[in-house]
PDB file of N, CA and C in Angstrom:
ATOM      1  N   UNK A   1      -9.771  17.079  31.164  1.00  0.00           N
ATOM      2  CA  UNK A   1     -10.071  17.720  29.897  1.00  0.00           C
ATOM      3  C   UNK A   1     -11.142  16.923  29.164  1.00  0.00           C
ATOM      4  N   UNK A   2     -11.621  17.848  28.490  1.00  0.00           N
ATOM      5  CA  UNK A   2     -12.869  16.846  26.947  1.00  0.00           C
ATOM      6  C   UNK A   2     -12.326  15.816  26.399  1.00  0.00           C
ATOM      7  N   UNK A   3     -12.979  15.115  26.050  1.00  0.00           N
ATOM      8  CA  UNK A   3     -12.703  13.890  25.219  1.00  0.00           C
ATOM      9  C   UNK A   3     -11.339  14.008  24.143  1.00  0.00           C
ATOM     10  N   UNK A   4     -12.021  15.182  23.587  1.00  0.00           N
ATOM     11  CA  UNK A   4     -11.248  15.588  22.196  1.00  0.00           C
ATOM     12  C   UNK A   4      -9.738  16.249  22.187  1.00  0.00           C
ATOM     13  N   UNK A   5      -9.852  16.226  23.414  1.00  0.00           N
ATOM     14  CA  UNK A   5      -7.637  16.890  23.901  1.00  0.00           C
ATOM     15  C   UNK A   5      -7.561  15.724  24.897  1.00  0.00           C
ATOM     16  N   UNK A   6      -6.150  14.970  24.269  1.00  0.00           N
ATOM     17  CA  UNK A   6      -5.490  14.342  25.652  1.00  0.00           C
ATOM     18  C   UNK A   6      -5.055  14.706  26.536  1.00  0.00           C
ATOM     19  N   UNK A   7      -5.320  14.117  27.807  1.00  0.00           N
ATOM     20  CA  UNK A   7      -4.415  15.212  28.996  1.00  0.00           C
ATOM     21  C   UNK A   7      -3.205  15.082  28.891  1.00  0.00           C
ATOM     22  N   UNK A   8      -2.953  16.520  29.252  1.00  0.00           N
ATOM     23  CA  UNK A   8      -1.346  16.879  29.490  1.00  0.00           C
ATOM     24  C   UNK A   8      -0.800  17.131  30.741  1.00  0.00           C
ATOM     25  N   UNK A   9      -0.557  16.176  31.697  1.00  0.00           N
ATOM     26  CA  UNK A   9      -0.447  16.678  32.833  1.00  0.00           C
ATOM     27  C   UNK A   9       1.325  16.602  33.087  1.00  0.00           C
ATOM     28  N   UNK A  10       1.931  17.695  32.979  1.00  0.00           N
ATOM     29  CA  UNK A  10       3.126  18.070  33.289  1.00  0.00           C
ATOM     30  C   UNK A  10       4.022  17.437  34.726  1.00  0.00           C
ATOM     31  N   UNK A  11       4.762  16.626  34.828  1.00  0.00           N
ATOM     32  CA  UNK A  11       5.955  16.260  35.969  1.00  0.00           C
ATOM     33  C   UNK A  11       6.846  17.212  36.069  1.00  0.00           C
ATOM     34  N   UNK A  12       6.798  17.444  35.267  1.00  0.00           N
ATOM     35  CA  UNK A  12       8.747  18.694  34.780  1.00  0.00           C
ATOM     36  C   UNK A  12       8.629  19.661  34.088  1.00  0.00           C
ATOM     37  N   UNK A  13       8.889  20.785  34.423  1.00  0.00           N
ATOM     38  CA  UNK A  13       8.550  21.573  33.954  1.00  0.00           C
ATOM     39  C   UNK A  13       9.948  21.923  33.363  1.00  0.00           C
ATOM     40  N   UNK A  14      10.651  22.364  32.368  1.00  0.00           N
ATOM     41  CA  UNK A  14      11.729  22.714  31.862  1.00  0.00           C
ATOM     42  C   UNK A  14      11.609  24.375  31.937  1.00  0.00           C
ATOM     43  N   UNK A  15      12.749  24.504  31.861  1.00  0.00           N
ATOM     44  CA  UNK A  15      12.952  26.143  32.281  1.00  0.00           C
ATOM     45  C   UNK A  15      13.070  27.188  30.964  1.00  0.00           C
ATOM     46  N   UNK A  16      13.572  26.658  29.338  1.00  0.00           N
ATOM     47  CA  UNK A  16      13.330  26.555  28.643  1.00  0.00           C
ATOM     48  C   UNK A  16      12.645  25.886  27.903  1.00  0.00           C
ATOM     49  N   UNK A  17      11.641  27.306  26.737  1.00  0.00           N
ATOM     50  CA  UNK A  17      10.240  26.273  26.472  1.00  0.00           C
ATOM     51  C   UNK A  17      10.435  26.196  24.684  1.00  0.00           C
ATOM     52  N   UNK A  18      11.061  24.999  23.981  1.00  0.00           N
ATOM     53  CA  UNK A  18      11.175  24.646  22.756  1.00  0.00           C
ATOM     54  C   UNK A  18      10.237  23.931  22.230  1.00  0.00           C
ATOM     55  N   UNK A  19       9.379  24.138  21.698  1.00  0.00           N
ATOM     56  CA  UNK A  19       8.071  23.179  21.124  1.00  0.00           C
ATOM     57  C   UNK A  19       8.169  22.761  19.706  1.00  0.00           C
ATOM     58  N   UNK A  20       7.667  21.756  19.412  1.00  0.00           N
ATOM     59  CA  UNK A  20       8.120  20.793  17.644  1.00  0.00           C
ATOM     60  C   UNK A  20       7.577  21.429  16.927  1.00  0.00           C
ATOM     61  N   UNK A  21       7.810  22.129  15.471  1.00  0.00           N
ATOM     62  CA  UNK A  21       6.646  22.227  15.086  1.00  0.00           C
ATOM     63  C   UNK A  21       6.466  21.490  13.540  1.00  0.00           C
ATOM     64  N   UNK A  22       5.673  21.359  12.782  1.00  0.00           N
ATOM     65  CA  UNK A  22       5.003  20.657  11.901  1.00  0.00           C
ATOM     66  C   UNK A  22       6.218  20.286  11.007  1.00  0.00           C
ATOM     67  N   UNK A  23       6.693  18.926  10.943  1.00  0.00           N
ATOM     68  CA  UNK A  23       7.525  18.572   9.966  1.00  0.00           C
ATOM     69  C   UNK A  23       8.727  18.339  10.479  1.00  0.00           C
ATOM     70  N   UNK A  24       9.285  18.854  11.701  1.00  0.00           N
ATOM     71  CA  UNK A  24       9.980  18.076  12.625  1.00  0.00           C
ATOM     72  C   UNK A  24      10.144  16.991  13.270  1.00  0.00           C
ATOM     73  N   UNK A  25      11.290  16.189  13.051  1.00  0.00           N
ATOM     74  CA  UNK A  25      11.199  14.909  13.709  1.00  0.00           C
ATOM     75  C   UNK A  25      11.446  15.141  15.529  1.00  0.00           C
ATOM     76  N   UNK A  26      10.621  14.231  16.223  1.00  0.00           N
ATOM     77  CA  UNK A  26      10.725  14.607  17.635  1.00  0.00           C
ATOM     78  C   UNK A  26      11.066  13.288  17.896  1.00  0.00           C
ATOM     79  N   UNK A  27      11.392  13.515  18.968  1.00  0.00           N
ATOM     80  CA  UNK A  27      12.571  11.703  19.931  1.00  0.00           C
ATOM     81  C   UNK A  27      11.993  11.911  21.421  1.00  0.00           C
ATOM     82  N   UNK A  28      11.327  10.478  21.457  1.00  0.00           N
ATOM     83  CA  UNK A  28      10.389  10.447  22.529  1.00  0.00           C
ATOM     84  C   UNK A  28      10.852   9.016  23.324  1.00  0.00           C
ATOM     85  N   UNK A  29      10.685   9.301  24.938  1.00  0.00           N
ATOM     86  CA  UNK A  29      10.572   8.112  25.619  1.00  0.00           C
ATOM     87  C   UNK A  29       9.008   8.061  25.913  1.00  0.00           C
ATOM     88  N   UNK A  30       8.627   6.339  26.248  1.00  0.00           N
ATOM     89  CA  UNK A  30       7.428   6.631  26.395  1.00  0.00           C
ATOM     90  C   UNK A  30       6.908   5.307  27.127  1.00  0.00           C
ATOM     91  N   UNK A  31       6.180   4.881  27.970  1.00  0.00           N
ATOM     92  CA  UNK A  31       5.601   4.175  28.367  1.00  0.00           C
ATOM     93  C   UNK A  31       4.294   3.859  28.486  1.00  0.00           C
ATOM     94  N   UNK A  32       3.537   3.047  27.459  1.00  0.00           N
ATOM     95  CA  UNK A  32       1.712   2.550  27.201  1.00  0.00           C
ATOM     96  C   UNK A  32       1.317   1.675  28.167  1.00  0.00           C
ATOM     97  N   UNK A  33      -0.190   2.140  28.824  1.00  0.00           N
ATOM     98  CA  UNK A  33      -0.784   1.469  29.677  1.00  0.00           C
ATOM     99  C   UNK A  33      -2.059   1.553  29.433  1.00  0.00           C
ATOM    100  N   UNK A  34      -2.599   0.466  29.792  1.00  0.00           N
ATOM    101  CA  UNK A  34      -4.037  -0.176  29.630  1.00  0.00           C
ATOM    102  C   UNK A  34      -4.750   1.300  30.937  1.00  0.00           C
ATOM    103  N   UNK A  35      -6.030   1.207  30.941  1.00  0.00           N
ATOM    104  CA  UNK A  35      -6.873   1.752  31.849  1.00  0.00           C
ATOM    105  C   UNK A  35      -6.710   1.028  33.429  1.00  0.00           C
ATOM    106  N   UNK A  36      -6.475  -0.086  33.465  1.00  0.00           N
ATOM    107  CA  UNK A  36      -6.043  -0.982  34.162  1.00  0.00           C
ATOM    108  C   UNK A  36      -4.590  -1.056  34.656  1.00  0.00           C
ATOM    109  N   UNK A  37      -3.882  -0.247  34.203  1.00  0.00           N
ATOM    110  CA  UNK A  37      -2.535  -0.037  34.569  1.00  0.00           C
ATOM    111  C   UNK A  37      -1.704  -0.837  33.754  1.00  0.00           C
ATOM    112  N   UNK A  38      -2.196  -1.942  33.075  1.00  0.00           N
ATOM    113  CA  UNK A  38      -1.409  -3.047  32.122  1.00  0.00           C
ATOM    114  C   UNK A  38      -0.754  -1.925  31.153  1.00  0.00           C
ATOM    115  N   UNK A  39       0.739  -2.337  31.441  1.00  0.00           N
ATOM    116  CA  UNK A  39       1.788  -2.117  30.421  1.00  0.00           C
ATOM    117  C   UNK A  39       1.830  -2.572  29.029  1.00  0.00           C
ATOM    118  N   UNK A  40       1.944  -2.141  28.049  1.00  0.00           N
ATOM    119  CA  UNK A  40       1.306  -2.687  27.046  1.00  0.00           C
ATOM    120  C   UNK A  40       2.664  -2.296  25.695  1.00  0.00           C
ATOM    121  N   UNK A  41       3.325  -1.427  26.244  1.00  0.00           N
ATOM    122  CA  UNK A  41       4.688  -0.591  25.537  1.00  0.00           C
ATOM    123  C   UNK A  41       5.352  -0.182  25.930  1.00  0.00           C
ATOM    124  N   UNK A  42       6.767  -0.224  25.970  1.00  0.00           N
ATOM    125  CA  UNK A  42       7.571   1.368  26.422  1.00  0.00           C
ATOM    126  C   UNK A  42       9.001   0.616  25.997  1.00  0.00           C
ATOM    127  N   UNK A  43       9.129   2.493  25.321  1.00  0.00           N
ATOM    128  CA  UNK A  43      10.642   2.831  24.849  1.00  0.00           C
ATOM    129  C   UNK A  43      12.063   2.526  25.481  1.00  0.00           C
ATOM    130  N   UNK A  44      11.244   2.828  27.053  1.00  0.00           N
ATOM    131  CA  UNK A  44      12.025   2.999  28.074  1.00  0.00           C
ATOM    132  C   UNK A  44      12.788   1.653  28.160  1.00  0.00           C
ATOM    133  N   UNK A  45      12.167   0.354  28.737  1.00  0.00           N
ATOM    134  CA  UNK A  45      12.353  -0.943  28.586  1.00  0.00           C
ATOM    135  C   UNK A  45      13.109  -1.385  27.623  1.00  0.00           C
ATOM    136  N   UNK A  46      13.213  -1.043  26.425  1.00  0.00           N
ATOM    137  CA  UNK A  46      13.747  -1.275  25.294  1.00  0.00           C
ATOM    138  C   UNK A  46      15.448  -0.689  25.097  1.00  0.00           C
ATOM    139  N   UNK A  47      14.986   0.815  25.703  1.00  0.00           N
ATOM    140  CA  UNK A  47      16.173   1.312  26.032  1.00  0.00           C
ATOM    141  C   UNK A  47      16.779   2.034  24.487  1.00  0.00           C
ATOM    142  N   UNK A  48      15.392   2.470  23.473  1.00  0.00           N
ATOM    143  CA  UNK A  48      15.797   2.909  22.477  1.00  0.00           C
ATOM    144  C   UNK A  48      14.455   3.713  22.508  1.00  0.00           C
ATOM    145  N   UNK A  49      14.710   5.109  22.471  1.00  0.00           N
ATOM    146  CA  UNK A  49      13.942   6.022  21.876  1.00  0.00           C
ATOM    147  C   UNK A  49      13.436   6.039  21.064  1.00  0.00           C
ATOM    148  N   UNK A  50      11.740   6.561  20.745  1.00  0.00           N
ATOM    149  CA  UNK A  50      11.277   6.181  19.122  1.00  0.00           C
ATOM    150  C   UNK A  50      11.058   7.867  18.299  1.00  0.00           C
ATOM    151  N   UNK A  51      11.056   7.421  17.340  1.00  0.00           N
ATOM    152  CA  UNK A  51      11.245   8.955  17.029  1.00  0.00           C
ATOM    153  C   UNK A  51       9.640   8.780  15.768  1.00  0.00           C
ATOM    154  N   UNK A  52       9.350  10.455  15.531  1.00  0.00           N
ATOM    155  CA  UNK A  52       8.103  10.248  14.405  1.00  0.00           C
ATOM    156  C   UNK A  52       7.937  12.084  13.849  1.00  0.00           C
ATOM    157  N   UNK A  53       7.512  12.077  12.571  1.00  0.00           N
ATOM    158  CA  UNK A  53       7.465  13.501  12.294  1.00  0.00           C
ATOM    159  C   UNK A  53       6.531  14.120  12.604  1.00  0.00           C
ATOM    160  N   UNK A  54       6.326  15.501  13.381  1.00  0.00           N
ATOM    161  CA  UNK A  54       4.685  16.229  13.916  1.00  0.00           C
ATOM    162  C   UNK A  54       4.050  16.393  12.379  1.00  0.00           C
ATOM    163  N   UNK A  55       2.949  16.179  12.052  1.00  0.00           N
ATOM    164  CA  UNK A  55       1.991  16.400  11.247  1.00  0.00           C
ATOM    165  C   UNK A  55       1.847  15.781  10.113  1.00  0.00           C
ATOM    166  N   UNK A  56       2.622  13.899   9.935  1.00  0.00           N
ATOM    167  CA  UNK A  56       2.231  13.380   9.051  1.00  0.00           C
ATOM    168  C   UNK A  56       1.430  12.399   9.376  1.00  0.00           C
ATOM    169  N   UNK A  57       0.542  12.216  10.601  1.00  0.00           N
ATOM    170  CA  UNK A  57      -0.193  10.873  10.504  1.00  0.00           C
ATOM    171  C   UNK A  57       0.753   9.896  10.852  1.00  0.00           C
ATOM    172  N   UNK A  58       1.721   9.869  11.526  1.00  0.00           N
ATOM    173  CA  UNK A  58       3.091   8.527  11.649  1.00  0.00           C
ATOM    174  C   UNK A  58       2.161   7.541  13.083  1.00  0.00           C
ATOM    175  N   UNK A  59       1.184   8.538  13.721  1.00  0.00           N
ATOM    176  CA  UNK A  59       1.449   8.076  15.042  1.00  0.00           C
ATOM    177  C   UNK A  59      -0.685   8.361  15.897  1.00  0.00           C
ATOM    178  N   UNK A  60      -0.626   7.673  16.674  1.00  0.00           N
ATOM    179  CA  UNK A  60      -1.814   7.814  16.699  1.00  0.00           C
ATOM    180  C   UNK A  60      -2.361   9.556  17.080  1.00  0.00           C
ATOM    181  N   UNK A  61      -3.872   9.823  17.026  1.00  0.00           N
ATOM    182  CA  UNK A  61      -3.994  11.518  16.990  1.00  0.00           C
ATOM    183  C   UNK A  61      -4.181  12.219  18.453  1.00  0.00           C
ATOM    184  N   UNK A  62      -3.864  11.099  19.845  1.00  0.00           N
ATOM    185  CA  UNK A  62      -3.610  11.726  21.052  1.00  0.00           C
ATOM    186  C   UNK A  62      -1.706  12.134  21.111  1.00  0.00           C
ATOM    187  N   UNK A  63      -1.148  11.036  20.286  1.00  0.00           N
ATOM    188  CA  UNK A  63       0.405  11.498  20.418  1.00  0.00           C
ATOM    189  C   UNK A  63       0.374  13.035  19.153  1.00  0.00           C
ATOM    190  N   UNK A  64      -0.163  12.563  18.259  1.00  0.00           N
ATOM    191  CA  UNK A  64       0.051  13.928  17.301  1.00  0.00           C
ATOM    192  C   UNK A  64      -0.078  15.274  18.275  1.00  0.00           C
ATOM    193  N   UNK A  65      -1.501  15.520  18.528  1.00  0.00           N
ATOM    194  CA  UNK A  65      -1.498  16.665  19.309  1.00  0.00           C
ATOM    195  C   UNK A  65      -1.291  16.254  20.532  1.00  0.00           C
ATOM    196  N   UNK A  66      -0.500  15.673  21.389  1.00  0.00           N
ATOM    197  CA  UNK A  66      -0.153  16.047  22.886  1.00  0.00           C
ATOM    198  C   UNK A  66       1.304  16.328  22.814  1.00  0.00           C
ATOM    199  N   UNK A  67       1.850  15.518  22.259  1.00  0.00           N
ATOM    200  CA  UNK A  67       2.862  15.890  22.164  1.00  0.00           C
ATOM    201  C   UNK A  67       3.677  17.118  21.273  1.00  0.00           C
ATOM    202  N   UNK A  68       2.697  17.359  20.111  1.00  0.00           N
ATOM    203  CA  UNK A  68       2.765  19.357  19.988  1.00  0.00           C
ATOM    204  C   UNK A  68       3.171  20.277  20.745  1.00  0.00           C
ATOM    205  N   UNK A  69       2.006  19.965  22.101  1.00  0.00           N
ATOM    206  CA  UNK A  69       2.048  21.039  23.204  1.00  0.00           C
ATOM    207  C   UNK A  69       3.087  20.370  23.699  1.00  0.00           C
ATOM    208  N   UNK A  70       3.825  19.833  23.876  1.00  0.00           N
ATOM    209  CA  UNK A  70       5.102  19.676  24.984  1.00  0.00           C
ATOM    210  C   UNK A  70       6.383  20.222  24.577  1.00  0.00           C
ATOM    211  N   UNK A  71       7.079  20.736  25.292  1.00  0.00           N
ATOM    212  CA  UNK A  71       8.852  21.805  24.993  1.00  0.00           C
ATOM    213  C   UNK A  71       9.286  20.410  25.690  1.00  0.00           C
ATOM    214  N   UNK A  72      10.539  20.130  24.727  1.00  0.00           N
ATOM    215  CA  UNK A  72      11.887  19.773  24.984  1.00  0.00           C
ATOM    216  C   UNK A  72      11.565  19.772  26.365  1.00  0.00           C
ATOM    217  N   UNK A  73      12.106  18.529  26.644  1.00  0.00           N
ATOM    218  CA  UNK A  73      12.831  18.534  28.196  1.00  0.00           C
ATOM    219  C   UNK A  73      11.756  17.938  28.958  1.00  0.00           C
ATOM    220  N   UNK A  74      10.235  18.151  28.543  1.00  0.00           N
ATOM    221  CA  UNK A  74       8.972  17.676  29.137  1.00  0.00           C
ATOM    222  C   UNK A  74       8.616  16.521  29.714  1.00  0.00           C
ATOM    223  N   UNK A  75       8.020  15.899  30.229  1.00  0.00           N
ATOM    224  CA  UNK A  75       7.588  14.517  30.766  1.00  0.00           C
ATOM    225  C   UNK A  75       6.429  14.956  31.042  1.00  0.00           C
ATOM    226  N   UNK A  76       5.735  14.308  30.749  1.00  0.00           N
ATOM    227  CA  UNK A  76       3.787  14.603  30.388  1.00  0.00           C
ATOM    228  C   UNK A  76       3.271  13.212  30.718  1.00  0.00           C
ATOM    229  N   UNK A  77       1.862  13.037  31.024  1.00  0.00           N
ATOM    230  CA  UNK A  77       0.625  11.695  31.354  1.00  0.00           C
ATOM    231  C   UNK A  77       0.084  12.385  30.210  1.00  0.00           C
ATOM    232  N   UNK A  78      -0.039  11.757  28.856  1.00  0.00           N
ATOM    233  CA  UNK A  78      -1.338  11.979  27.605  1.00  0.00           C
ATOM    234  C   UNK A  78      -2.189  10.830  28.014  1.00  0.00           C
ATOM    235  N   UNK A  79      -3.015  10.883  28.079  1.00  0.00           N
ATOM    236  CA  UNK A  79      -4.600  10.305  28.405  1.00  0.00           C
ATOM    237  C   UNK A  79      -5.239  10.119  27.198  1.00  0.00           C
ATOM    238  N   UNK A  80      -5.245   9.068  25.824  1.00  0.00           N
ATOM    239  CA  UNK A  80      -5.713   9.125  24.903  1.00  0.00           C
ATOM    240  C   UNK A  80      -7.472   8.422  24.568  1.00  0.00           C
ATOM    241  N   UNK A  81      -8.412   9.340  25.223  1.00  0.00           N
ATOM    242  CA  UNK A  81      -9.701   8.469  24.686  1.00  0.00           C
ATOM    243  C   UNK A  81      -9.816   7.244  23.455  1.00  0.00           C
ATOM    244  N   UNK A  82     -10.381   6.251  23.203  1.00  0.00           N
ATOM    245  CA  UNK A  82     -10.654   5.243  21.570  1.00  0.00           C
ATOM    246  C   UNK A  82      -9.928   6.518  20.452  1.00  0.00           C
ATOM    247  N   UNK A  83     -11.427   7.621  20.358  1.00  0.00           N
ATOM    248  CA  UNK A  83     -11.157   8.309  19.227  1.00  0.00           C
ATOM    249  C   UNK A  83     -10.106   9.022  19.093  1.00  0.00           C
ATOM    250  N   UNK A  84      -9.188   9.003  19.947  1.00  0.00           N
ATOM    251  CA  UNK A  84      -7.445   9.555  19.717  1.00  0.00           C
ATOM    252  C   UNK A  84      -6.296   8.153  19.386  1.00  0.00           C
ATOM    253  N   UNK A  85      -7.282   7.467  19.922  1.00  0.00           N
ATOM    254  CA  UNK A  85      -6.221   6.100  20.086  1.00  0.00           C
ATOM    255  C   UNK A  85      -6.495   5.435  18.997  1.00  0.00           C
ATOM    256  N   UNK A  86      -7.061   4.208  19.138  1.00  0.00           N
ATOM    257  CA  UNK A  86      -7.100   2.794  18.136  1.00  0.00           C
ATOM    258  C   UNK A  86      -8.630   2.722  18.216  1.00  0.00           C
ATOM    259  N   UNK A  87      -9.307   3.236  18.656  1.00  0.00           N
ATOM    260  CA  UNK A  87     -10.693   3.162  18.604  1.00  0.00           C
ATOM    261  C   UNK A  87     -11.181   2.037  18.606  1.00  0.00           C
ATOM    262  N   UNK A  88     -12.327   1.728  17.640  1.00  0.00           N
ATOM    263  CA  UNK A  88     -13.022   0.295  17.874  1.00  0.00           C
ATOM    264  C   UNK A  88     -12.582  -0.872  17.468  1.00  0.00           C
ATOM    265  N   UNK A  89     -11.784  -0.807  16.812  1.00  0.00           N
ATOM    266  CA  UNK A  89     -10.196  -1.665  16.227  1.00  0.00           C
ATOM    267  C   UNK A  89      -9.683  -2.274  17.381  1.00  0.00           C
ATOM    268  N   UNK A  90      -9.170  -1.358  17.689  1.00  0.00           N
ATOM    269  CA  UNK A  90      -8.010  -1.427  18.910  1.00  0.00           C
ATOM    270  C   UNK A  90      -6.652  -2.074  17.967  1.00  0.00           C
ATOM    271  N   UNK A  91      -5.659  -2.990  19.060  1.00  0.00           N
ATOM    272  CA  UNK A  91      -4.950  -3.322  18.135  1.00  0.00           C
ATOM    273  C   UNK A  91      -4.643  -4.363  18.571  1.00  0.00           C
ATOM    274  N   UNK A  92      -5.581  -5.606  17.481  1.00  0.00           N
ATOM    275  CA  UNK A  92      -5.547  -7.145  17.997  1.00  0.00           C
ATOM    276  C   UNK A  92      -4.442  -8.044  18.836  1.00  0.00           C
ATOM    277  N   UNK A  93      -4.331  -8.564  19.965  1.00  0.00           N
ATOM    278  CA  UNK A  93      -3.391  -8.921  20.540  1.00  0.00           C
ATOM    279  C   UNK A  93      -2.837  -7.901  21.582  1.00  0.00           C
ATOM    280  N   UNK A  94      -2.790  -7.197  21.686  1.00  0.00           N
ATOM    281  CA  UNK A  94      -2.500  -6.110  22.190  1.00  0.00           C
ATOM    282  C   UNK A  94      -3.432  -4.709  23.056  1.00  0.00           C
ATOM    283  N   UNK A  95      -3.667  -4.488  22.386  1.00  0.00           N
ATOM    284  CA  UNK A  95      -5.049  -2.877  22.270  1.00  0.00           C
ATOM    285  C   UNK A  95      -6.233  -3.064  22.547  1.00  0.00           C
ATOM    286  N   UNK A  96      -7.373  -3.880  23.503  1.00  0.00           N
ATOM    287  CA  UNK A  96      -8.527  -4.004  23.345  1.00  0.00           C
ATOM    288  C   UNK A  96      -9.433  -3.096  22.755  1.00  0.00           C
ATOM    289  N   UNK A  97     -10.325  -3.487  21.843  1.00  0.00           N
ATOM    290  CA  UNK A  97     -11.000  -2.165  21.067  1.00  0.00           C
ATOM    291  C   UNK A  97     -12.158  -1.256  22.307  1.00  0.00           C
ATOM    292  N   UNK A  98     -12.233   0.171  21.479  1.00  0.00           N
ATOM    293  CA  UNK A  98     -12.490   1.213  22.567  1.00  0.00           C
ATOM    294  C   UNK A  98     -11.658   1.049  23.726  1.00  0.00           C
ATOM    295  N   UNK A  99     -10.170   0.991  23.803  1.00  0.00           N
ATOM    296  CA  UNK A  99      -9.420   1.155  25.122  1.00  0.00           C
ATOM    297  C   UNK A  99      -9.117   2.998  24.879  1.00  0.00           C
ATOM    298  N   UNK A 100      -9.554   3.233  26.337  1.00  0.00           N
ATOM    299  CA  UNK A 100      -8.353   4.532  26.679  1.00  0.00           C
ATOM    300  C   UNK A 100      -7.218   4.368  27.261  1.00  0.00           C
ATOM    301  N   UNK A 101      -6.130   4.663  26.533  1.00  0.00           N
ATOM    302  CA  UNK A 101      -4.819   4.511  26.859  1.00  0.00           C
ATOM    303  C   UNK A 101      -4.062   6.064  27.715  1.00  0.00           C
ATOM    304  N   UNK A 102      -2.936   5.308  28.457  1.00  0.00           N
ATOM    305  CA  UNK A 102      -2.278   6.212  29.176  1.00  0.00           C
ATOM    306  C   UNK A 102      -0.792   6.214  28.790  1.00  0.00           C
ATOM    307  N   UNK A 103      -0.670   7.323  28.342  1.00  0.00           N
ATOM    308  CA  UNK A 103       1.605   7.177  27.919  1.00  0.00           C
ATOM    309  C   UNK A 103       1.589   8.002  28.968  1.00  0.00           C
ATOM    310  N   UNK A 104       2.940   7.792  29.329  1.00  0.00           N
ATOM    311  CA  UNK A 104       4.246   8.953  29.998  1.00  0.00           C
ATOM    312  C   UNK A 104       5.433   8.901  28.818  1.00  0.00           C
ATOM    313  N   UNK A 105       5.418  10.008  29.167  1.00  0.00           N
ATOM    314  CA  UNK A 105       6.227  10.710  27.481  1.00  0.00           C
ATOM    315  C   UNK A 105       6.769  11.974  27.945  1.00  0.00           C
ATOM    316  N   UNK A 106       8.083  11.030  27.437  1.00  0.00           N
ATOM    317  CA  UNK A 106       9.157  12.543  27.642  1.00  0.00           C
ATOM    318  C   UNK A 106       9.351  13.110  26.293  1.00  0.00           C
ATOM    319  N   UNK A 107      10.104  14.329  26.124  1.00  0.00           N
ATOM    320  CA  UNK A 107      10.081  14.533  24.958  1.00  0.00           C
ATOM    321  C   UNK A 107      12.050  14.956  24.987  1.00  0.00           C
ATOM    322  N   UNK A 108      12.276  14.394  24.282  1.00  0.00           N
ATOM    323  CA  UNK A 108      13.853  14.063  24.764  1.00  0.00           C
ATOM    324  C   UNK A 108      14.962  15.090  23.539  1.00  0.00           C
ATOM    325  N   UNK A 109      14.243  15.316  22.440  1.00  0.00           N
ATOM    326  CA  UNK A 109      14.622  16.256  21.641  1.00  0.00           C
ATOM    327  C   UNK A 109      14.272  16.410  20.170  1.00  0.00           C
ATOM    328  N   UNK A 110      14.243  17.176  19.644  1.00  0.00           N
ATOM    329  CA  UNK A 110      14.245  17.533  18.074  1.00  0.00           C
ATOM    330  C   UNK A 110      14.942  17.051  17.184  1.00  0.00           C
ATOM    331  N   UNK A 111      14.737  16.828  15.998  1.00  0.00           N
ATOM    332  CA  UNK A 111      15.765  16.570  15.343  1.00  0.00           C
ATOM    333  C   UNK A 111      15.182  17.414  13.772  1.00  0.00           C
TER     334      UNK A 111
END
């Protein structure tokens, strides 16, 4: 895909299709990786789900809109270019600036 949509590349397809919509809290597993494959985050590891509301800015703007398009039950690769991610910032210690980042992200439920 363009720069400007993260990819959504689907593992699972759920058989029912429930999607978040604006102002809903959603509960996500998720695992961050460098371009390089470097692990850099995940929910999973932690073993606690993170949760964030669709359409207030909580979260960077490849999770805002990728995870929109995903129904309940989903497991998705979002592919976040700089300008979805942390851009020229990045996030010191962590994030090299202009990194494109890779989550796997389930979307585990609504709330």
């Amino acid at each position: 895909m363009g720069n400007n949509i993260p990819e959504n590349n689907s593992s699972l397809c759920p058989t029912g299709r429930t999607f978040p919509k604006k102002g809903q809290t959603v509960v996500v597993h998720y695992v961050g990786s460098l371009e390089n494959g470097k692990k850099f985050d995940s929910s999973r590891d932690r073993n606690k789900p993170f949760k964030f509301i669709i359409g207030r800015c909580e979260v960077i703007r490849g999770w805002e809109e990728g995870v929109a398009q995903m129904s309940v039950g989903q497991r998705a690769r979002l592919t976040c270019s700089p300008d979805f991610a942390y851009g020229a910032t990045g996030h010191p210690g962590i994030i090299p600036p202009n990194a494109t980042l890779t989550f796997d992200v389930e979307l585990l439920r609504l709330e």
